[in-house]
C-alpha atoms as a PDB file:
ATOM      1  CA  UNK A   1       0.000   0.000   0.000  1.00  0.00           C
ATOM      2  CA  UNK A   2       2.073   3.097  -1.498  1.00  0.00           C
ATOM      3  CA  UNK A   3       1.419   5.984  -0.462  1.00  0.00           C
ATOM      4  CA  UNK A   4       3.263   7.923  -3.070  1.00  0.00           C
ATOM      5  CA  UNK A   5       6.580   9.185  -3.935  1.00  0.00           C
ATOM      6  CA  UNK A   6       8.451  11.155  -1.617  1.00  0.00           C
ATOM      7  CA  UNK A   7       9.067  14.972  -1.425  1.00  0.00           C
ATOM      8  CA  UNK A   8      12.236  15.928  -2.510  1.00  0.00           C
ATOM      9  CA  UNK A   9      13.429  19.053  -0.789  1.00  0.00           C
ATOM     10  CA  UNK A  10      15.508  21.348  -1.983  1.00  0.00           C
ATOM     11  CA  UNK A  11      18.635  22.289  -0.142  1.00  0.00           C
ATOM     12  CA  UNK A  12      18.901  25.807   1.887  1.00  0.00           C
ATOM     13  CA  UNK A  13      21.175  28.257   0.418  1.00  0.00           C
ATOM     14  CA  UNK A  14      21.629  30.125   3.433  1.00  0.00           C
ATOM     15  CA  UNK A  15      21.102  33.277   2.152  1.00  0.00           C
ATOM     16  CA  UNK A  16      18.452  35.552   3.278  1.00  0.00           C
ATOM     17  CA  UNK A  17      15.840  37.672   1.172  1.00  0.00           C
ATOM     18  CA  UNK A  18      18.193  41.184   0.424  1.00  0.00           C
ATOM     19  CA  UNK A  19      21.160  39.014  -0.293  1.00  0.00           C
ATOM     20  CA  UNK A  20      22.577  39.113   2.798  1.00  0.00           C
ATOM     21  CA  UNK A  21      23.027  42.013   3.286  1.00  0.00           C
ATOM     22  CA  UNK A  22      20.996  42.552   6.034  1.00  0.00           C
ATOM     23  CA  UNK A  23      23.683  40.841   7.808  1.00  0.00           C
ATOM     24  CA  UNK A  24      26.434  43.511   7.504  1.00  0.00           C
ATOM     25  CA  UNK A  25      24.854  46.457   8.605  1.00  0.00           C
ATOM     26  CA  UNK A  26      23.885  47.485  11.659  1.00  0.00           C
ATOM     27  CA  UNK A  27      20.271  47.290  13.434  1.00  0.00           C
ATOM     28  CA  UNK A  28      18.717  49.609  14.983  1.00  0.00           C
ATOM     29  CA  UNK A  29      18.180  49.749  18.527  1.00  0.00           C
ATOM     30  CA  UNK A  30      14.534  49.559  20.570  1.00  0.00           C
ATOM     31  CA  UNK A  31      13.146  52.658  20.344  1.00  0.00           C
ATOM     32  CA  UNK A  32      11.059  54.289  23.256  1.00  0.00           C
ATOM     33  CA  UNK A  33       8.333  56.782  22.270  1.00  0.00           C
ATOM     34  CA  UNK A  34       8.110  59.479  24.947  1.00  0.00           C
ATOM     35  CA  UNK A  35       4.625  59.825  26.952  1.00  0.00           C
ATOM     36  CA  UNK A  36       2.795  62.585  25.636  1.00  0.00           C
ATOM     37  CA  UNK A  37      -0.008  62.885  28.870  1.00  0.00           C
ATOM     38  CA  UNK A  38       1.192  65.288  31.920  1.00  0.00           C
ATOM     39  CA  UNK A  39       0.667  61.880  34.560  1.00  0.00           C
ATOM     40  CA  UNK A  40       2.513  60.122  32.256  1.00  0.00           C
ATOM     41  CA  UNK A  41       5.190  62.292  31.733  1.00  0.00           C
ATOM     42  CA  UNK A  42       5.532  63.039  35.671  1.00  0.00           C
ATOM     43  CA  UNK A  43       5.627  59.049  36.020  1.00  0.00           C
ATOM     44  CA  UNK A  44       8.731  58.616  33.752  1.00  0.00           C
ATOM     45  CA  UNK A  45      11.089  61.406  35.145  1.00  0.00           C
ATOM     46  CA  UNK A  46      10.569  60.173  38.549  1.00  0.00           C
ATOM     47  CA  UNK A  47      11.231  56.501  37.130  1.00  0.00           C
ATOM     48  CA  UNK A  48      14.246  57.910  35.894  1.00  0.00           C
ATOM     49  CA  UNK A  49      15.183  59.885  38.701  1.00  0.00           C
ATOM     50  CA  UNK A  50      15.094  56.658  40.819  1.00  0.00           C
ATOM     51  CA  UNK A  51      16.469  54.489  38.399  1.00  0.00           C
ATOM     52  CA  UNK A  52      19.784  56.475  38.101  1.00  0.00           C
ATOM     53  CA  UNK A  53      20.375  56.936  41.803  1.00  0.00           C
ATOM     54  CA  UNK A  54      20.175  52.767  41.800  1.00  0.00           C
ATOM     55  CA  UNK A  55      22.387  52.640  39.418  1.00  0.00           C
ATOM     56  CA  UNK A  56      24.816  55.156  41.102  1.00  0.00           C
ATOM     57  CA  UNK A  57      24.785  53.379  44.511  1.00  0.00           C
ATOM     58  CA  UNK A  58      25.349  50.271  42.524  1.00  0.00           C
ATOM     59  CA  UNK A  59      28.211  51.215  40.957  1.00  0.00           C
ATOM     60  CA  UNK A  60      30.028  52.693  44.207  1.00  0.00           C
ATOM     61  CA  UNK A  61      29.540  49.509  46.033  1.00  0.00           C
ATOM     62  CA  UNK A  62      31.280  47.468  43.384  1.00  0.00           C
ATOM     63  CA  UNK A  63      34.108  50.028  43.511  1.00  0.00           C
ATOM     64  CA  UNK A  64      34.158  49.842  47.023  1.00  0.00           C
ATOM     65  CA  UNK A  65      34.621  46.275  46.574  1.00  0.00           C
ATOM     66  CA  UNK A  66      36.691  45.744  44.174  1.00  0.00           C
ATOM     67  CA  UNK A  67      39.699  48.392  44.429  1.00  0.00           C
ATOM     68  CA  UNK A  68      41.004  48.540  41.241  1.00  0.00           C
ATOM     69  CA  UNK A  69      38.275  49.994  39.807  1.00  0.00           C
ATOM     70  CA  UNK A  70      39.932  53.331  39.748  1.00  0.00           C
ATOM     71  CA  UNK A  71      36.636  54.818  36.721  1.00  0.00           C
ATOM     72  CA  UNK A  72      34.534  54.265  39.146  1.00  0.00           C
ATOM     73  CA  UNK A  73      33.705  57.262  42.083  1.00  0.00           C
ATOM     74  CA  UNK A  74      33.908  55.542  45.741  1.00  0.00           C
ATOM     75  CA  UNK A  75      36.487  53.187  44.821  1.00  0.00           C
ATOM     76  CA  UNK A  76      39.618  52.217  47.429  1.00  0.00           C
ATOM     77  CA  UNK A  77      41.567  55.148  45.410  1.00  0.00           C
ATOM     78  CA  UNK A  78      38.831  57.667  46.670  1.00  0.00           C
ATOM     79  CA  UNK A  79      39.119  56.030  50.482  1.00  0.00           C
ATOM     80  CA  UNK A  80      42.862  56.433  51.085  1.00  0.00           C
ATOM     81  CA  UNK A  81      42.578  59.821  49.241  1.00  0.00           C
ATOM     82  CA  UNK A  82      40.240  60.413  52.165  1.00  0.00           C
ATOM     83  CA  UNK A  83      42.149  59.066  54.702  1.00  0.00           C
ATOM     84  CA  UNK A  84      45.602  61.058  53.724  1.00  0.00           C
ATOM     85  CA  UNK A  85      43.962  64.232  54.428  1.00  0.00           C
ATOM     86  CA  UNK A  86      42.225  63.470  57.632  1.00  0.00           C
ATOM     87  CA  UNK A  87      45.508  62.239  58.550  1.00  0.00           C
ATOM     88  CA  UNK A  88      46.844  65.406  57.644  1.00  0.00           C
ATOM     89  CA  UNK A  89      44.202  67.477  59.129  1.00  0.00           C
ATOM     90  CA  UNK A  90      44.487  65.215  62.822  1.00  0.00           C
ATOM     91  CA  UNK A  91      48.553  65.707  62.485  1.00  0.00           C
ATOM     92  CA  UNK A  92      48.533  70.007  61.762  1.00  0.00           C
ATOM     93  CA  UNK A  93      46.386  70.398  64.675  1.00  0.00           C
END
């Protein structure tokens, strides 16, 4: 009981639809439409606002724990600078 011939498929190329070109150039990024209504607009510069001081505190506890992170504000570079001048400040007194 034959069913019938097989399908023969035909191999991929591997190339895509603009001739692969697509491929070389860049994307774009996601894009983010601002919010156009006043609540909305409020909403998403306090987002903001809170979102960057995260990201601030985050990146001074990483230099605080790892001291060789000299690009980084609040690093171990920062601390001894710190300390040298209190020292200096306890010693002209």
């Amino acid at each position: 009981m034959a069913q019938g011939a097989l399908k023969k498929i035909k191999p991929s190329t591997g190339g895509t639809k603009r001739g692969g070109l697509s491929a070389a150039r860049t994307r774009p990024g996601v894009r983010q439409i601002a919010p156009k209504k006043a609540g909305l607009v409020k909403t998403a510069k306090l987002t903001k606002k809170l979102t960057s001081g995260l990201v601030t505190k985050t990146e001074r506890s990483l230099a605080s724990k790892a001291g060789h992170l000299e690009l980084l504000a609040g690093g171990k570079k920062d601390r001894l600078e710190k300390e040298r001048k209190a020292a200096a400040a306890a010693g002209k007194k």
